[in-house]
N, C-alpha and C. Protein backbone atom coordinates (compact mmCIF):
# COMPACT_ATOMS: atom_id res chain seq x y z
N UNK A 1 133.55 36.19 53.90
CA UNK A 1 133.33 35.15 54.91
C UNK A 1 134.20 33.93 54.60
N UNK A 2 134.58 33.23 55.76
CA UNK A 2 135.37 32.29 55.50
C UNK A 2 135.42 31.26 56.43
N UNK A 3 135.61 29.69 56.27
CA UNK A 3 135.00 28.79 57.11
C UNK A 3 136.06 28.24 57.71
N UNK A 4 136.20 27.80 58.88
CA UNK A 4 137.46 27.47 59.65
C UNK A 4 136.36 25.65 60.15
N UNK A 5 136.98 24.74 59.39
CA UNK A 5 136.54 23.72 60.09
C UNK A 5 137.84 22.89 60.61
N UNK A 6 137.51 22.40 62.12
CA UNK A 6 138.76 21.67 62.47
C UNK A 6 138.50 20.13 62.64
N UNK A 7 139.62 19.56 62.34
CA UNK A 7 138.87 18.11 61.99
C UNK A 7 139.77 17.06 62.46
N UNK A 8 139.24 16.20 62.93
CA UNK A 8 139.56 15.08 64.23
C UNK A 8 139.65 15.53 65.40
N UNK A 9 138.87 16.91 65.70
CA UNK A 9 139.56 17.41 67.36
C UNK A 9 139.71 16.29 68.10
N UNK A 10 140.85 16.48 69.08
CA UNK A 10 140.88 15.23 69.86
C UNK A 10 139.54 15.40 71.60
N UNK A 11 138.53 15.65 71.13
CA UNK A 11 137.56 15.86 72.47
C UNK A 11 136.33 14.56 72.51
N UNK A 12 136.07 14.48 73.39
CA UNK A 12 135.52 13.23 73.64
C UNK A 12 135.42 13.05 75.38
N UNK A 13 134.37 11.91 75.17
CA UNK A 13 134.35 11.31 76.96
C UNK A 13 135.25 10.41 76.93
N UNK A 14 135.52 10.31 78.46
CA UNK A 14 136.45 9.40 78.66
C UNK A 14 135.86 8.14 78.29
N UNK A 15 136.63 7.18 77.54
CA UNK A 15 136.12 5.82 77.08
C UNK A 15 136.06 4.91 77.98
N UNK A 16 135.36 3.45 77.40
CA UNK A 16 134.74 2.08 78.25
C UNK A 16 135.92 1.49 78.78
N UNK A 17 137.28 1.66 77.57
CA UNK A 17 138.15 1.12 78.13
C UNK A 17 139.34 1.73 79.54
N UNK A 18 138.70 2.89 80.25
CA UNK A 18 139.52 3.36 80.76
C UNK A 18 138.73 3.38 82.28
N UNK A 19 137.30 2.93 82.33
CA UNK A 19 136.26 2.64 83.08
C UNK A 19 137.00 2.46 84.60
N UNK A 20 137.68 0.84 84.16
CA UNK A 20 138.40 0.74 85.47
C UNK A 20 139.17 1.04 85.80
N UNK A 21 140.20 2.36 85.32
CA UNK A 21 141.19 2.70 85.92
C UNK A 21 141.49 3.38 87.39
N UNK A 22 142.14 3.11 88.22
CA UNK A 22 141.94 3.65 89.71
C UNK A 22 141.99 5.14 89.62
N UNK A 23 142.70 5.76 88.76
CA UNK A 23 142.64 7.22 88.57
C UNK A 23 141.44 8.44 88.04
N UNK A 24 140.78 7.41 86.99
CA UNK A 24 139.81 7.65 86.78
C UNK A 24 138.54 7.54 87.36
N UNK A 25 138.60 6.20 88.27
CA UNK A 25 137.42 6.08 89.35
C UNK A 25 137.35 7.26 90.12
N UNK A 26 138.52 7.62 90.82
CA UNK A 26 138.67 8.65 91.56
C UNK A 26 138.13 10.11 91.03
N UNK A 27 138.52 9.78 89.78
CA UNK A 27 138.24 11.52 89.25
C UNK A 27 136.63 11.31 89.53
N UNK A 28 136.22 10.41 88.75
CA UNK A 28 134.41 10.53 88.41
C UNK A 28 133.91 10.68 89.89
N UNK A 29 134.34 9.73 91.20
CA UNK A 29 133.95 10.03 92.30
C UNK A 29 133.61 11.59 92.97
N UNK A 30 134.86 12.56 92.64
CA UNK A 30 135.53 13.58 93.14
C UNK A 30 134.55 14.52 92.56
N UNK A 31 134.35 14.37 91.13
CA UNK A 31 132.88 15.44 90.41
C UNK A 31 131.52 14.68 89.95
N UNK A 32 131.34 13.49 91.21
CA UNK A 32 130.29 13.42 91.02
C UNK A 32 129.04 12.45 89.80
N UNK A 33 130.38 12.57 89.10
CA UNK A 33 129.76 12.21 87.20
C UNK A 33 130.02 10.75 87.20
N UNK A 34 129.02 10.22 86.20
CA UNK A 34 129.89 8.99 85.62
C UNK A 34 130.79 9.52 84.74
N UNK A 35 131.57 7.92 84.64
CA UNK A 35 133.31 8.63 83.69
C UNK A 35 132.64 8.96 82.62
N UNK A 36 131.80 8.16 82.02
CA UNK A 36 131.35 8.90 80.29
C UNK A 36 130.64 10.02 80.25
N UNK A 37 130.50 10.63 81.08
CA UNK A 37 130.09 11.87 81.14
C UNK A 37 131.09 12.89 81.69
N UNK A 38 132.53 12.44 81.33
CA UNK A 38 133.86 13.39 81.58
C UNK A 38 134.51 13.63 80.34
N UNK A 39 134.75 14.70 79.84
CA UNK A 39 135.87 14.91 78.63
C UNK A 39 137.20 14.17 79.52
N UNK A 40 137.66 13.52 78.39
CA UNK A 40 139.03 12.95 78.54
C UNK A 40 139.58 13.76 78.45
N UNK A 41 141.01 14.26 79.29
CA UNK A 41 141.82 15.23 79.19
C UNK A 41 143.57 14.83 79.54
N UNK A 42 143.69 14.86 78.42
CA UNK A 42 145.42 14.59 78.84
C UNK A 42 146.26 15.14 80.03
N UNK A 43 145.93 16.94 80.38
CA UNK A 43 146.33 17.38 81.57
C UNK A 43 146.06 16.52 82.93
N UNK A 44 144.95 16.04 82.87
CA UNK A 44 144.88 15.10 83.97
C UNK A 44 144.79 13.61 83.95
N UNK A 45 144.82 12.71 82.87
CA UNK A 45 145.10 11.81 82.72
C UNK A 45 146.33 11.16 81.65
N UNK A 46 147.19 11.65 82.13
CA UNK A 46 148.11 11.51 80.76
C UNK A 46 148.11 10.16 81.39
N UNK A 47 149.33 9.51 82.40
CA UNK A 47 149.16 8.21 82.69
C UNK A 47 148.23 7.39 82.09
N UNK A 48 146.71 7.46 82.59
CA UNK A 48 145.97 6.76 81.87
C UNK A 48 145.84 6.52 80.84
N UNK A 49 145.78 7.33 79.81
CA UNK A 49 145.98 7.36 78.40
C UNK A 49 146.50 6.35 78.17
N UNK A 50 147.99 6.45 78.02
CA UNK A 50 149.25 6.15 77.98
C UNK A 50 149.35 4.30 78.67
N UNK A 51 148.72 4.51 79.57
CA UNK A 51 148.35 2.77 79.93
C UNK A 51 147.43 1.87 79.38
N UNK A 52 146.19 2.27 78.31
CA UNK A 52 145.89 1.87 78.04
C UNK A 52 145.19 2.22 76.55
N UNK A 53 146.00 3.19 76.14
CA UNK A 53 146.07 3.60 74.70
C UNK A 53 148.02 4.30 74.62
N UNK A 54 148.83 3.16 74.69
CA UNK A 54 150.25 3.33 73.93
C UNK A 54 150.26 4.23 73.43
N UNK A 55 151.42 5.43 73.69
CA UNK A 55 151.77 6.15 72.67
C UNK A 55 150.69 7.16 71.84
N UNK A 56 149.07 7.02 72.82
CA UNK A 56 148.65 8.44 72.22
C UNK A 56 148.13 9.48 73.38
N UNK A 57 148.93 9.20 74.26
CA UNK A 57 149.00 10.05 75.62
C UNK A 57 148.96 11.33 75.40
N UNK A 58 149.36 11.46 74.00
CA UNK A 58 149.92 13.53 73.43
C UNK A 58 149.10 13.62 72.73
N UNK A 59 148.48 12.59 72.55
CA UNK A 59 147.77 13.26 71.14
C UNK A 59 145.77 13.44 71.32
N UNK A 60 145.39 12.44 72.15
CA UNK A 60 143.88 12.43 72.85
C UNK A 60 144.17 12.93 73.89
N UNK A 61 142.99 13.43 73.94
CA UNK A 61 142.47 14.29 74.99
C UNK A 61 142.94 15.61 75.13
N UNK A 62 142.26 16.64 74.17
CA UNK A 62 142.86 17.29 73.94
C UNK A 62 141.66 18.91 74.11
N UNK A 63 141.07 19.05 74.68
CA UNK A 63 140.48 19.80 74.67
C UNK A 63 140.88 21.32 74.54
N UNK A 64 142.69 21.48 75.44
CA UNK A 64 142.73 22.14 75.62
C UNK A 64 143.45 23.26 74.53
N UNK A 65 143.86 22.61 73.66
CA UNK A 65 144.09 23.08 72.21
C UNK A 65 143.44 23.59 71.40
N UNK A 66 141.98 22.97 71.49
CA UNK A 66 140.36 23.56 70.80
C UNK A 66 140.34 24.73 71.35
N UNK A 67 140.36 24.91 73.00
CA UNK A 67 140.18 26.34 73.50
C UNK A 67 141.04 27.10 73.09
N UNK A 68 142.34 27.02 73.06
CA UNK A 68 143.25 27.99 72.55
C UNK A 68 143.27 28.40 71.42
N UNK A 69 142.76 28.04 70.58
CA UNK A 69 142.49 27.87 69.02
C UNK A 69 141.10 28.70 68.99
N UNK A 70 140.16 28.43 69.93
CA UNK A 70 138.93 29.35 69.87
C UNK A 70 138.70 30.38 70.47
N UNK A 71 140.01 31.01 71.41
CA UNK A 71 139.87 31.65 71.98
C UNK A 71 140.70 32.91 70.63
N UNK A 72 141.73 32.39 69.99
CA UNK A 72 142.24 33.27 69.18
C UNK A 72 141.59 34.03 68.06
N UNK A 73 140.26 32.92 67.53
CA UNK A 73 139.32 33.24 66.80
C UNK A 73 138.12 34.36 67.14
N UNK A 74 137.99 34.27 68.71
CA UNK A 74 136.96 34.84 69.12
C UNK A 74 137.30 36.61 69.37
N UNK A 75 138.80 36.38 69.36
CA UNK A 75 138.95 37.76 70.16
C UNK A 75 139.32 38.50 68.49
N UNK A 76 139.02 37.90 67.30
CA UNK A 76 140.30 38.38 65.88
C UNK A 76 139.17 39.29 65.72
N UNK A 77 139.66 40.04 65.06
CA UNK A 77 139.00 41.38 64.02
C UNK A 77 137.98 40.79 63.18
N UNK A 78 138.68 39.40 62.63
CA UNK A 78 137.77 38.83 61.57
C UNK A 78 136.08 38.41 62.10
N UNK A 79 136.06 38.00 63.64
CA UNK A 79 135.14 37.48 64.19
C UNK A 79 134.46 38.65 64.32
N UNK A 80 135.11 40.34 64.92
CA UNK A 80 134.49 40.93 65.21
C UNK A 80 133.24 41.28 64.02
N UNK A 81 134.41 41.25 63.15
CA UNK A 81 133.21 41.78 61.80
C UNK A 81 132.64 40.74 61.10
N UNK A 82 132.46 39.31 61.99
CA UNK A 82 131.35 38.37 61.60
C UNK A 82 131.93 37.97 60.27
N UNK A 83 133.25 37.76 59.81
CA UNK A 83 133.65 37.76 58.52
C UNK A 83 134.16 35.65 58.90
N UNK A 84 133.84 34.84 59.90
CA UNK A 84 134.54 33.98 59.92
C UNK A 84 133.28 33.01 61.25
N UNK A 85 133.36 31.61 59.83
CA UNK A 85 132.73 30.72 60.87
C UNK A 85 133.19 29.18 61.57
N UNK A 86 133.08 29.13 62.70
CA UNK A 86 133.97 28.03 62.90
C UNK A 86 132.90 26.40 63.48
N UNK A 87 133.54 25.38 62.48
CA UNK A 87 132.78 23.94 62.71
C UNK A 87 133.70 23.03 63.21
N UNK A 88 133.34 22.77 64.37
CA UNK A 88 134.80 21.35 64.75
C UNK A 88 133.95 20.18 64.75
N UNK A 89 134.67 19.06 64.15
CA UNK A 89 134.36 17.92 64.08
C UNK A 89 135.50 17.56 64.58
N UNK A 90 134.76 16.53 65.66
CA UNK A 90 135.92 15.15 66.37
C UNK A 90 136.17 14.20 65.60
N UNK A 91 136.96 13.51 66.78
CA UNK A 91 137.87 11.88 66.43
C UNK A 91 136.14 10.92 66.23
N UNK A 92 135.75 11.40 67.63
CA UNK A 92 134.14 10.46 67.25
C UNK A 92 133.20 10.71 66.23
N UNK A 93 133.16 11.10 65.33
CA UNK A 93 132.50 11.74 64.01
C UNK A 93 131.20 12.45 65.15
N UNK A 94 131.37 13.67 65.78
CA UNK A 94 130.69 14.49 66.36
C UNK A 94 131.21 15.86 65.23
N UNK A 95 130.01 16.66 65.30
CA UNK A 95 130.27 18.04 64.67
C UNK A 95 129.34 19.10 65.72
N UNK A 96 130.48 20.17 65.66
CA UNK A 96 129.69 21.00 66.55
C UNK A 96 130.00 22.35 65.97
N UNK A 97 128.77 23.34 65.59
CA UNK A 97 128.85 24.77 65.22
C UNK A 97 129.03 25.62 66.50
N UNK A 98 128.84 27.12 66.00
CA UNK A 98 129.17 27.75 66.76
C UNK A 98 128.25 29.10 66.38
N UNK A 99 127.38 29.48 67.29
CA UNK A 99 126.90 30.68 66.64
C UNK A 99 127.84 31.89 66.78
N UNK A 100 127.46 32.50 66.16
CA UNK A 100 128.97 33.47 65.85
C UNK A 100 128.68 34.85 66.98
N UNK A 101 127.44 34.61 67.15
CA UNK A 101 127.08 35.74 68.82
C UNK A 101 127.98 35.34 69.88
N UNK A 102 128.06 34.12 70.32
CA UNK A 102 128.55 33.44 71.47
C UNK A 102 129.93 33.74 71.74
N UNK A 103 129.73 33.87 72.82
CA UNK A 103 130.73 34.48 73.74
C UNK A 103 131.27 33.11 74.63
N UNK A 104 132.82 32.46 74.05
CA UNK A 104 132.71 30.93 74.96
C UNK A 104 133.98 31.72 76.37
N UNK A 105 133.65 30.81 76.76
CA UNK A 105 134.23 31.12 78.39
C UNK A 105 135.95 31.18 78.14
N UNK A 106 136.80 32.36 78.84
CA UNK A 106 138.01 32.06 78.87
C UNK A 106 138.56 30.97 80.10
N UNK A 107 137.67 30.84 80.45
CA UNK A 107 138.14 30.00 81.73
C UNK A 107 138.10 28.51 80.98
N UNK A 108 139.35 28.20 81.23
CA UNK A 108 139.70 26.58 80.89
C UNK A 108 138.30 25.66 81.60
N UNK A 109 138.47 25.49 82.76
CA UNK A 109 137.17 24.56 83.13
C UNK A 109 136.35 24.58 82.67
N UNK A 110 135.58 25.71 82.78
CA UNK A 110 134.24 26.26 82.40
C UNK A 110 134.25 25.71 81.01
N UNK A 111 135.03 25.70 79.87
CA UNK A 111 134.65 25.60 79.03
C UNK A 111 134.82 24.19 78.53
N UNK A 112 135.35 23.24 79.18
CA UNK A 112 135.25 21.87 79.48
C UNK A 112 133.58 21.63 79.97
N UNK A 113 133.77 22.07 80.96
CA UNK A 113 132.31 21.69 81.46
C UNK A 113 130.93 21.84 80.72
N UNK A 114 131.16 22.82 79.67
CA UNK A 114 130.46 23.42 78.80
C UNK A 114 130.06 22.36 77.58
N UNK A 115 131.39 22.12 77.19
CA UNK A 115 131.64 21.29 76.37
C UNK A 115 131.10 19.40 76.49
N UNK A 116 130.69 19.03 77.77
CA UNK A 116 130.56 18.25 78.75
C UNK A 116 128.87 17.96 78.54
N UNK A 117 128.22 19.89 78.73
CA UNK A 117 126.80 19.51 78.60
C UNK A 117 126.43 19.79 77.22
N UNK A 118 126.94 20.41 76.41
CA UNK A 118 126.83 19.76 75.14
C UNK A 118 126.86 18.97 74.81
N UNK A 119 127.56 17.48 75.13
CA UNK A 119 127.62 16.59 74.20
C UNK A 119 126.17 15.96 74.81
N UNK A 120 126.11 16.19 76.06
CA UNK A 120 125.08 15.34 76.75
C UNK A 120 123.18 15.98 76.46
N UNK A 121 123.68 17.12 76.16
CA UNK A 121 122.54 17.83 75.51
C UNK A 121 121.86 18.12 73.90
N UNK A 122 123.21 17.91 73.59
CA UNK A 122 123.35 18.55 71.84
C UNK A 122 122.77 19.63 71.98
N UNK A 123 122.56 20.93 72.58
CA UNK A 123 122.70 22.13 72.29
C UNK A 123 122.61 22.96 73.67
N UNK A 124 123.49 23.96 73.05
CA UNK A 124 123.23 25.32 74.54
C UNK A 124 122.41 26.17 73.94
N UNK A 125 122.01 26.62 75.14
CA UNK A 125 120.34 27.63 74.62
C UNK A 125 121.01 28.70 75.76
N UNK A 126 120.33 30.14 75.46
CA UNK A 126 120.35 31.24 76.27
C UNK A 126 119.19 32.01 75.82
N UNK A 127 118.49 32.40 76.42
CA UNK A 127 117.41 33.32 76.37
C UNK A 127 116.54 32.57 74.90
N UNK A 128 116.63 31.94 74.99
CA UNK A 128 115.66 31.33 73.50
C UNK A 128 116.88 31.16 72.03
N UNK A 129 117.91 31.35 72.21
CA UNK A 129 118.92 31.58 71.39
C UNK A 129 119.89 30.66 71.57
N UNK A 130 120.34 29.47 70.20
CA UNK A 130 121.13 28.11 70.15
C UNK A 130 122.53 28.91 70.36
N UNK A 131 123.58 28.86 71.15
CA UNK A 131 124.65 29.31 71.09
C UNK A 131 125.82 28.50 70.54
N UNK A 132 125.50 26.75 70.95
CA UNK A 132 125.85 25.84 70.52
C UNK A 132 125.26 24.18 69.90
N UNK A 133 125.79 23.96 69.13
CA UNK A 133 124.85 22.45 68.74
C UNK A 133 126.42 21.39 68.76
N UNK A 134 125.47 20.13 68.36
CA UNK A 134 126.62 18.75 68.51
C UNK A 134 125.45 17.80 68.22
N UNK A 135 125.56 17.22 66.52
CA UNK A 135 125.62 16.43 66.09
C UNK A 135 126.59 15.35 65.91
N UNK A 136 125.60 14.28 65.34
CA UNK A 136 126.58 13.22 64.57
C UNK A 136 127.15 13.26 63.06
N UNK A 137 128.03 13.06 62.61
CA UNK A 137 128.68 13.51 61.65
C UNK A 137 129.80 13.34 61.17
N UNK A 138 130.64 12.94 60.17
CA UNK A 138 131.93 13.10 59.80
C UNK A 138 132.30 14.22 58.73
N UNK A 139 133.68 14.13 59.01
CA UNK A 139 134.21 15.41 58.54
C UNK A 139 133.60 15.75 57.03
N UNK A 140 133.34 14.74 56.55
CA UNK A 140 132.48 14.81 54.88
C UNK A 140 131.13 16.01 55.17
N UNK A 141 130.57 15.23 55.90
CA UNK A 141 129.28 16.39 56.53
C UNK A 141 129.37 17.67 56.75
N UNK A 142 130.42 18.03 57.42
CA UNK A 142 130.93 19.13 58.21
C UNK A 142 131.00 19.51 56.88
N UNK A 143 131.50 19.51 55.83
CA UNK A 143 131.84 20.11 54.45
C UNK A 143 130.81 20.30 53.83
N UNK A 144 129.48 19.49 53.78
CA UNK A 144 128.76 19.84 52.86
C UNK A 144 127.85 21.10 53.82
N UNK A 145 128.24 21.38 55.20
CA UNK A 145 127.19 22.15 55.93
C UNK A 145 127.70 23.48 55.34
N UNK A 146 128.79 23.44 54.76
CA UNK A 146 129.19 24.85 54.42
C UNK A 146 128.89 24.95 53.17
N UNK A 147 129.03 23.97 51.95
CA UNK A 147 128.69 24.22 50.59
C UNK A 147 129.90 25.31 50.32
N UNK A 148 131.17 25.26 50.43
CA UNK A 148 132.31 25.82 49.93
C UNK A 148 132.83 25.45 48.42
N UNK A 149 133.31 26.23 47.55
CA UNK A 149 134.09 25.94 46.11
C UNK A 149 135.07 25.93 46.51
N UNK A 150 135.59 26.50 47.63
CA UNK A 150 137.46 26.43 47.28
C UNK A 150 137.80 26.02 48.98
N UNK A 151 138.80 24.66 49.05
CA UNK A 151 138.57 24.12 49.94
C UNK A 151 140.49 24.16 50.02
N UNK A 152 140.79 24.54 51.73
CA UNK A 152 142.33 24.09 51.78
C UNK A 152 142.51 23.27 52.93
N UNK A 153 143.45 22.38 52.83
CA UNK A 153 143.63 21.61 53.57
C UNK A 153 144.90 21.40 54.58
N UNK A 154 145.33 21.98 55.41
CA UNK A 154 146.14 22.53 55.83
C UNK A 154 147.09 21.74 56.23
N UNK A 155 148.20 21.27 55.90
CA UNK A 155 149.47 19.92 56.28
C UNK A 155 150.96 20.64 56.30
N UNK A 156 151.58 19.86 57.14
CA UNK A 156 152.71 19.84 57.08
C UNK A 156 153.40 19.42 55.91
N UNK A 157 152.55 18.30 55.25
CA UNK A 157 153.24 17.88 54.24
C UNK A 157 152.85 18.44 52.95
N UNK A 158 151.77 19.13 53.16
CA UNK A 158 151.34 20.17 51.92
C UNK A 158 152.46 20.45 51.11
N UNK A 159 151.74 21.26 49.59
CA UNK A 159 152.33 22.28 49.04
C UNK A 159 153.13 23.22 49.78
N UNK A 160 153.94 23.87 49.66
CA UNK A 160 154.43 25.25 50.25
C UNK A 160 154.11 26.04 49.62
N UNK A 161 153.40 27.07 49.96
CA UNK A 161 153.10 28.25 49.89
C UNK A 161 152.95 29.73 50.54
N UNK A 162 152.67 31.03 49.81
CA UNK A 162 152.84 31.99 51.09
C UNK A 162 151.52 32.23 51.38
N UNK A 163 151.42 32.47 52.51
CA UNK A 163 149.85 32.59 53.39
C UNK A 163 149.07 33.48 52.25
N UNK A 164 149.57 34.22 51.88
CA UNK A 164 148.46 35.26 51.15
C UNK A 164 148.07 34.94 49.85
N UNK A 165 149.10 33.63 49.56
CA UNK A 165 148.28 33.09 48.28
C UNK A 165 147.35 32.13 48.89
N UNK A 166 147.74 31.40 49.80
CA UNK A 166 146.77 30.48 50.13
C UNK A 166 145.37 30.89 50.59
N UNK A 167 145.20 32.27 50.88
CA UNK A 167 144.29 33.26 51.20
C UNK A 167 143.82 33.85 50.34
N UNK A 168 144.11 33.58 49.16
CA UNK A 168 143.49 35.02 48.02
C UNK A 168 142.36 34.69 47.47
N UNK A 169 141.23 33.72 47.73
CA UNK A 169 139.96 32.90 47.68
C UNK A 169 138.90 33.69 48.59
N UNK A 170 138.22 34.39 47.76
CA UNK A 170 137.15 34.85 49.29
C UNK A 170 135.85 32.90 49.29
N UNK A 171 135.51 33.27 50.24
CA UNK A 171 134.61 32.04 50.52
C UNK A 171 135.18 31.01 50.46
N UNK A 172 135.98 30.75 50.76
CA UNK A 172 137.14 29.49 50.96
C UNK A 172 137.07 28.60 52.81
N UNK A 173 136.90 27.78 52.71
CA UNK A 173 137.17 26.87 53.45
C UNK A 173 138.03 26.04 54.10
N UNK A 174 138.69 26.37 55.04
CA UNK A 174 140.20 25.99 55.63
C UNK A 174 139.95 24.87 56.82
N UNK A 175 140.37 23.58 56.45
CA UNK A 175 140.70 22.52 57.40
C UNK A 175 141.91 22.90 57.64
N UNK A 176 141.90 22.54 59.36
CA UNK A 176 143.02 22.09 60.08
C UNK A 176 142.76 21.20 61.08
N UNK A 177 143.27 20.62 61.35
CA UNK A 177 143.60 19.31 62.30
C UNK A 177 143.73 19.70 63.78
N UNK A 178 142.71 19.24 64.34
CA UNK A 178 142.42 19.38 65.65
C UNK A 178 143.26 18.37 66.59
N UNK A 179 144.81 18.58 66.55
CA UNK A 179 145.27 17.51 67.60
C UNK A 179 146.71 18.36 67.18
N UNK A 180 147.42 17.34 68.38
CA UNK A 180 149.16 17.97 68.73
C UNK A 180 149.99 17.75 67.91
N UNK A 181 149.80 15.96 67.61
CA UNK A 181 150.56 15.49 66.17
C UNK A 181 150.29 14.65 65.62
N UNK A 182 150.85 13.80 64.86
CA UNK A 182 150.46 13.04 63.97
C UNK A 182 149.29 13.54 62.66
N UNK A 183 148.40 12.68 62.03
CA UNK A 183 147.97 13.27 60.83
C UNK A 183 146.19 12.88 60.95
N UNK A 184 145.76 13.63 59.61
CA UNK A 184 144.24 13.43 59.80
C UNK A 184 143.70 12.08 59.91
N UNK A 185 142.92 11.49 61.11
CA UNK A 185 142.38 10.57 61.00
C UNK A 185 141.26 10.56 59.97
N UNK A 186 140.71 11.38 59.33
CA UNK A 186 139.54 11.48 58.47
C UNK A 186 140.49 11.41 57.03
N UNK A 187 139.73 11.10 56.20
CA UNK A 187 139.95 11.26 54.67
C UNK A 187 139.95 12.79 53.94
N UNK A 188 141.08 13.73 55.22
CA UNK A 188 140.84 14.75 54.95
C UNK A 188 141.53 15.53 53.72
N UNK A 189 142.42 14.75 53.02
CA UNK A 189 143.50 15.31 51.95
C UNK A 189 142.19 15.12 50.65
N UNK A 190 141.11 14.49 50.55
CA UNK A 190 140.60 14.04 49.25
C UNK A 190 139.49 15.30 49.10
N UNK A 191 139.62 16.21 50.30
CA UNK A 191 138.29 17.24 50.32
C UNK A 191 138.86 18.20 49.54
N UNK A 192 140.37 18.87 49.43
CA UNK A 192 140.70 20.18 49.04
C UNK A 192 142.36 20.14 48.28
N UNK A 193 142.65 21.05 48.28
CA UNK A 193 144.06 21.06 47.80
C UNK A 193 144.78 21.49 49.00
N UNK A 194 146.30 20.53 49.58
CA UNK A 194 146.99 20.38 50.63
C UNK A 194 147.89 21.47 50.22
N UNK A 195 148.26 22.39 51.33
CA UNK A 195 148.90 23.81 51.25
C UNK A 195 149.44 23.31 52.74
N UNK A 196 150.87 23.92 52.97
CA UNK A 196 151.66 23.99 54.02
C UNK A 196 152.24 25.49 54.12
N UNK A 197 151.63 26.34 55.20
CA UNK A 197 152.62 27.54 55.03
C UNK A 197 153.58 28.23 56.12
N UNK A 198 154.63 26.82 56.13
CA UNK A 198 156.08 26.90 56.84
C UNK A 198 156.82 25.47 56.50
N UNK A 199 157.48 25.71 57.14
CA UNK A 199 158.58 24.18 56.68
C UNK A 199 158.80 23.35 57.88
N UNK A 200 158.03 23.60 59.29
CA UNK A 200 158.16 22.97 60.24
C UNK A 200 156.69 22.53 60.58
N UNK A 201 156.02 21.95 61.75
CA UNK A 201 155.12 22.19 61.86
C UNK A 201 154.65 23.26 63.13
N UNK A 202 153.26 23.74 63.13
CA UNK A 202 152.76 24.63 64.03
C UNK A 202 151.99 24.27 64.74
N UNK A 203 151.47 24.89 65.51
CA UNK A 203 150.43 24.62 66.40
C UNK A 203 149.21 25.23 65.99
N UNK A 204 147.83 24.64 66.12
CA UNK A 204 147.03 24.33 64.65
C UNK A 204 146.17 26.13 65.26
N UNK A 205 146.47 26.76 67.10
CA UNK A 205 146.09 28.35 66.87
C UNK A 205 147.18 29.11 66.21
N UNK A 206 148.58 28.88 65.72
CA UNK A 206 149.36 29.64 65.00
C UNK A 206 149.04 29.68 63.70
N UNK A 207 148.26 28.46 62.92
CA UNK A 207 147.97 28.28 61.70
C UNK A 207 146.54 28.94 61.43
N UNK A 208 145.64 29.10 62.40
CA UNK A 208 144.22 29.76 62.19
C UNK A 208 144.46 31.35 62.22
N UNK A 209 145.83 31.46 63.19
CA UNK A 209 145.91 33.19 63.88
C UNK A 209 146.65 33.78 61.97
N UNK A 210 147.56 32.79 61.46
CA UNK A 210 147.97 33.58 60.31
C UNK A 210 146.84 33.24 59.24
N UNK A 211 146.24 32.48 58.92
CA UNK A 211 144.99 32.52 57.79
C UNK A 211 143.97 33.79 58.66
N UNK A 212 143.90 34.11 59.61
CA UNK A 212 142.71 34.81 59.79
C UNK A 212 143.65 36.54 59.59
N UNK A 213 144.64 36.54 60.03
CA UNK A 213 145.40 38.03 59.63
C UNK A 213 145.65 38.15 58.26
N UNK A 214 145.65 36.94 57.39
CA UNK A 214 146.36 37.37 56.19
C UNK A 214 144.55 37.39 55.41
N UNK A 215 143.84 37.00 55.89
CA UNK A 215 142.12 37.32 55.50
C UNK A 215 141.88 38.75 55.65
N UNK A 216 142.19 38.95 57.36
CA UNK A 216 141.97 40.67 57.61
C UNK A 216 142.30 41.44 56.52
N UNK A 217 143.67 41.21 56.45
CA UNK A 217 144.78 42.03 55.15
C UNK A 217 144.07 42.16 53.68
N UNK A 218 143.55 41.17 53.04
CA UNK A 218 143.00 41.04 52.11
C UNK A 218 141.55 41.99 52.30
N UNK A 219 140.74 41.32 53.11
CA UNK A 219 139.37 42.22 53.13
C UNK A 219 139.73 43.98 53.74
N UNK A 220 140.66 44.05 53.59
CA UNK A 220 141.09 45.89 54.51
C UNK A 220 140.55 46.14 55.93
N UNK A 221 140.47 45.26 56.19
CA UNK A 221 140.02 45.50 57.91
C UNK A 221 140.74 46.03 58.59
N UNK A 222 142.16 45.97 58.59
CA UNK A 222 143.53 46.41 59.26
C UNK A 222 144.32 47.04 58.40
């Protein structure tokens, strides 16, 4: 088993300061919601962002990176055989598990929207069964929920190493950074030892898809 926590995802409601924006009025009108009860989403508000948070137009609102990242996890060998658990903690010190039954939606919206009544609920239920939770929390927390010995921390600016050493730990615990670019907003280098395994950077489902194949490889699954 092995723990995939991602840390600073960029997901969140749209903030106080973006309240009055004419674009955003419109959106909240159009579904109904108040704005703080909208995930901020760069696909549809990059402008906004960008007008009133400079220069992090790419980097918040990012939901849609979490999905791609959980969608790669959900469909891996490793998930099938329950060998892999995944905890995302946000930019807002929110933490959210995942029961490892759950089946999350491939549909982009849907799983916004999902994501939407979670925060407003702190948990999804199905038939008597938590599929999802969302606490308060920082990434420190998120660490002790796992109680891991061997912790990696996944950077660009890391160590270099080859995936299968950085993998050769059963019960090991792998941060990666839930956003497009820039670096951990959390005090995430002081949790583990910083490993980089390429010389450019990736996109943080290329970095989960090779720790979870080079896991398969190790446990003989494939």
């Amino acid at each position: 088993m092995i723990n995939l926590i991602i840390a600073d995802a960029e997901i969140e409601f749209i903030p106080a300061e973006l309240s009055h924006d004419f674009n955003i009025i419109n959106l909240a009108k159009k579904r109904g919601k108040s704005f703080d009860r909208i995930l901020l989403d760069s696909n549809y508000m990059h402008s906004s962002i960008d007008k009133h948070f400079p220069g992090e137009s790419n980097r918040r609102g990012r939901p849609d990176i979490i999905h791609t990242l959980l969608m790669v996890v959900q469909d891996s060998i490793l998930n099938k055989e329950k060998q892999i658990r995944v905890i995302i903690h946000t930019r807002m010190n929110k933490i959210i598990t995942i029961n490892q039954e759950t089946r999350l939606p491939r549909s982009y919206n849907r799983f916004t929207g999902l994501l939407e009544s979670l925060f407003v609920k702190g948990r999804i239920e199905s038939d008597g069964t938590v599929l999802m939770e969302c606490y308060d929390g920082t990434l420190k927390d998120a660490l002790r929920m796992v109680n891991s010995e061997h912790v990696v921390v996944l950077s660009p600016s890391g160590e270099k190493k080859p995936i299968d050493q950085i993998t050769e730990e059963n019960e090991t615990t792998y941060i990666i950074g839930g956003f497009s670019e820039g670096d951990y907003i959390s005090d995430a280098y002081s949790m583990g030892r910083s490993c980089s395994i390429y010389r450019d950077e990736l996109t943080i489902w290329t970095v989960a898809s090779e720790i979870i194949c080079s896991t398969e490889r190790r446990l003989g699954l494939v």
